[in-house]
Protein backbone atom coordinates (compact mmCIF):
# COMPACT_ATOMS: atom_id res chain seq x y z
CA UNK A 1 7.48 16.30 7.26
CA UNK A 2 9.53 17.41 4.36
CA UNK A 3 9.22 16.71 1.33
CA UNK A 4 5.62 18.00 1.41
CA UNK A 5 2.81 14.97 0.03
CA UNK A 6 -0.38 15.74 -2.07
CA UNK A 7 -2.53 12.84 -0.74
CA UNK A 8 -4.74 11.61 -3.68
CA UNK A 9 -6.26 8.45 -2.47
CA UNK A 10 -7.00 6.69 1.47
CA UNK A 11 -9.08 3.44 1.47
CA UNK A 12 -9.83 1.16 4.49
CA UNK A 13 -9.68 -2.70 4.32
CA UNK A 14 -13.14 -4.60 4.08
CA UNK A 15 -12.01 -6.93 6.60
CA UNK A 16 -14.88 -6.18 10.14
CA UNK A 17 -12.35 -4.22 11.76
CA UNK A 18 -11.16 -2.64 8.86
CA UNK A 19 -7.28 -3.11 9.86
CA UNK A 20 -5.58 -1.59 6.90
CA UNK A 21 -5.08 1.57 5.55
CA UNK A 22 -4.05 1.92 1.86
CA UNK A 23 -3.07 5.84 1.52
CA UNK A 24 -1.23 7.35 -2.17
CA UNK A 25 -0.04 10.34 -3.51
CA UNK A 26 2.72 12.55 -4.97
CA UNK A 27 5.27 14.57 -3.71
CA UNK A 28 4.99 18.48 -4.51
CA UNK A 29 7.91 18.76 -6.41
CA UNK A 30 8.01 16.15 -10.03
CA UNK A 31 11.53 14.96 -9.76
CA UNK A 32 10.73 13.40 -6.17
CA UNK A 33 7.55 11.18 -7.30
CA UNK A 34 5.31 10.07 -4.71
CA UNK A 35 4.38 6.87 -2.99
CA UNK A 36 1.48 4.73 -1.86
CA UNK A 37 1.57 3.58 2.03
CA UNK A 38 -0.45 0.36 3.56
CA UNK A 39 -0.89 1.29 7.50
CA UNK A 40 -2.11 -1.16 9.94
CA UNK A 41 -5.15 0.75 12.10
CA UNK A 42 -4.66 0.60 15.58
CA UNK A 43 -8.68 1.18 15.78
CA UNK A 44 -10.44 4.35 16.72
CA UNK A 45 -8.92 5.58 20.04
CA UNK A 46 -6.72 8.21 20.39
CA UNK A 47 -4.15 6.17 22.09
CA UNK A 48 -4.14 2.78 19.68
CA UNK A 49 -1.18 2.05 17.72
CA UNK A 50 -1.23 2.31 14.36
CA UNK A 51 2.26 1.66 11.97
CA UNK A 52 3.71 1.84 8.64
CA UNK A 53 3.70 -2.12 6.84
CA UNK A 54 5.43 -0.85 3.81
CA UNK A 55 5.93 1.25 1.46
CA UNK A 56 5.83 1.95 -2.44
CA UNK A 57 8.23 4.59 -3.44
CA UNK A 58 8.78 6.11 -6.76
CA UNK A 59 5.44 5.78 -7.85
CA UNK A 60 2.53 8.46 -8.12
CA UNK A 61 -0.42 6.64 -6.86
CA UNK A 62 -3.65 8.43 -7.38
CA UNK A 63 -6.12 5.14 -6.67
CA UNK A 64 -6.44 2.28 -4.33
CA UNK A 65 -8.55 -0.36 -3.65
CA UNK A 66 -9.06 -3.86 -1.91
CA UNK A 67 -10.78 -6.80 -3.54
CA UNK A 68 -12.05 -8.94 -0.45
CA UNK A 69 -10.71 -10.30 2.69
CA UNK A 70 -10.54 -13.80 1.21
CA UNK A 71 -8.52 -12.60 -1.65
CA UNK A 72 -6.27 -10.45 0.19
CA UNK A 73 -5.43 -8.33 -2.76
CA UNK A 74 -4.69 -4.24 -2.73
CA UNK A 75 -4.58 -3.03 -6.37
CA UNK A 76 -3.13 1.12 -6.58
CA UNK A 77 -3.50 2.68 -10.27
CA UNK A 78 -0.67 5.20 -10.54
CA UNK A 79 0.14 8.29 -13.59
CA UNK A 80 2.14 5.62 -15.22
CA UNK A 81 -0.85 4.30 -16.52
CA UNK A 82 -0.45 0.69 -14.60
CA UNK A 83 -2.02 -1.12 -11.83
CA UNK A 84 0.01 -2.60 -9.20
CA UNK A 85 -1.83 -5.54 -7.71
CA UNK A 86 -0.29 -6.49 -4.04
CA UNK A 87 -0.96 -9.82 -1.89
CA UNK A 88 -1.14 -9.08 1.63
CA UNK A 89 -1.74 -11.83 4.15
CA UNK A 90 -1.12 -12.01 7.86
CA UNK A 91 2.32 -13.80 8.72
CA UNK A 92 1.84 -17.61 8.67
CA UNK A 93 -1.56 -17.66 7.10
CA UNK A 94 -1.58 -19.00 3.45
CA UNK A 95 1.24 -19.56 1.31
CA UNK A 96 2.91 -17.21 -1.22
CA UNK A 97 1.37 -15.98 -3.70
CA UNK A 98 2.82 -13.61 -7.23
CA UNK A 99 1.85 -10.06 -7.17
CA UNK A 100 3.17 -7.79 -10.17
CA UNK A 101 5.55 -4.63 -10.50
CA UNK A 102 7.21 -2.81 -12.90
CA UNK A 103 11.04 -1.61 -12.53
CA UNK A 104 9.46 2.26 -11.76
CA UNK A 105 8.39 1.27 -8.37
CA UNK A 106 10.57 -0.32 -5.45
CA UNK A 107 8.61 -1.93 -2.34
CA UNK A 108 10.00 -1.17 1.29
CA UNK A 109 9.84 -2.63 4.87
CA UNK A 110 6.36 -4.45 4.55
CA UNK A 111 6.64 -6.43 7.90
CA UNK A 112 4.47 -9.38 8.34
CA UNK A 113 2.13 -8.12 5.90
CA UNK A 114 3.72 -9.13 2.03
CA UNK A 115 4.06 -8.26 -1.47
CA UNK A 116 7.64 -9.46 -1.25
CA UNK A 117 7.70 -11.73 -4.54
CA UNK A 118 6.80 -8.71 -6.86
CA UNK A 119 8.10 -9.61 -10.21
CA UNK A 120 10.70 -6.89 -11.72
């Protein structure tokens, strides 16, 4: 799939079935970024369904991370020299809570899974 994607960075959730993906990098050429990508696993078989929750864009992530499954926090560290910290809970579990941005980096399509309230 153009455009072509160095991929710096691919860490499984510590939850016991380990059903997220975080997954970062940088596109080849400078003027088109990169992005960071959390995936729900479908699990090990060939056939399982995994998909897309959302998406980072604009941002070179080389690092990411999550803190424990009571927490539900993803941090990425990108070449801007910040660390985005994320909130992801399942749909109707616990309320709201802030994560942080910075006006480099938009968030896209992150289904039931949310960072929705980043602060701009």
């Amino acid at each position: 799939q153009e455009p072509a994607c160095f991929l710096y960075t691919a860490r499984f959730s510590k939850d016991p079935h380990n059903s997220l993906i975080a997954a970062g990098g940088s596109f080849a050429s400078k003027e088109d970024g990169g992005e960071a990508k959390i995936l729900q696993y479908g699990g090990p078989a060939a056939t399982a369904p995994s998909k897309c929750l959302g998406t980072v864009v604009d941002y070179t992530c080389l690092s990411a991370d999550f803190a424990s499954t009571q927490t539900g926090l993803l941090a990425l560290g990108g070449t801007d020299g910040r660390v985005r910290i994320m909130s992801l809970k399942p749909e109707g579990s616990r309320p709201a809570t802030q994560g942080y941005g910075s006006f480099h980096s938009k968030l896209s399509g992150l289904g039931s899974h949310s960072s929705d309230h980043l602060e701009k």
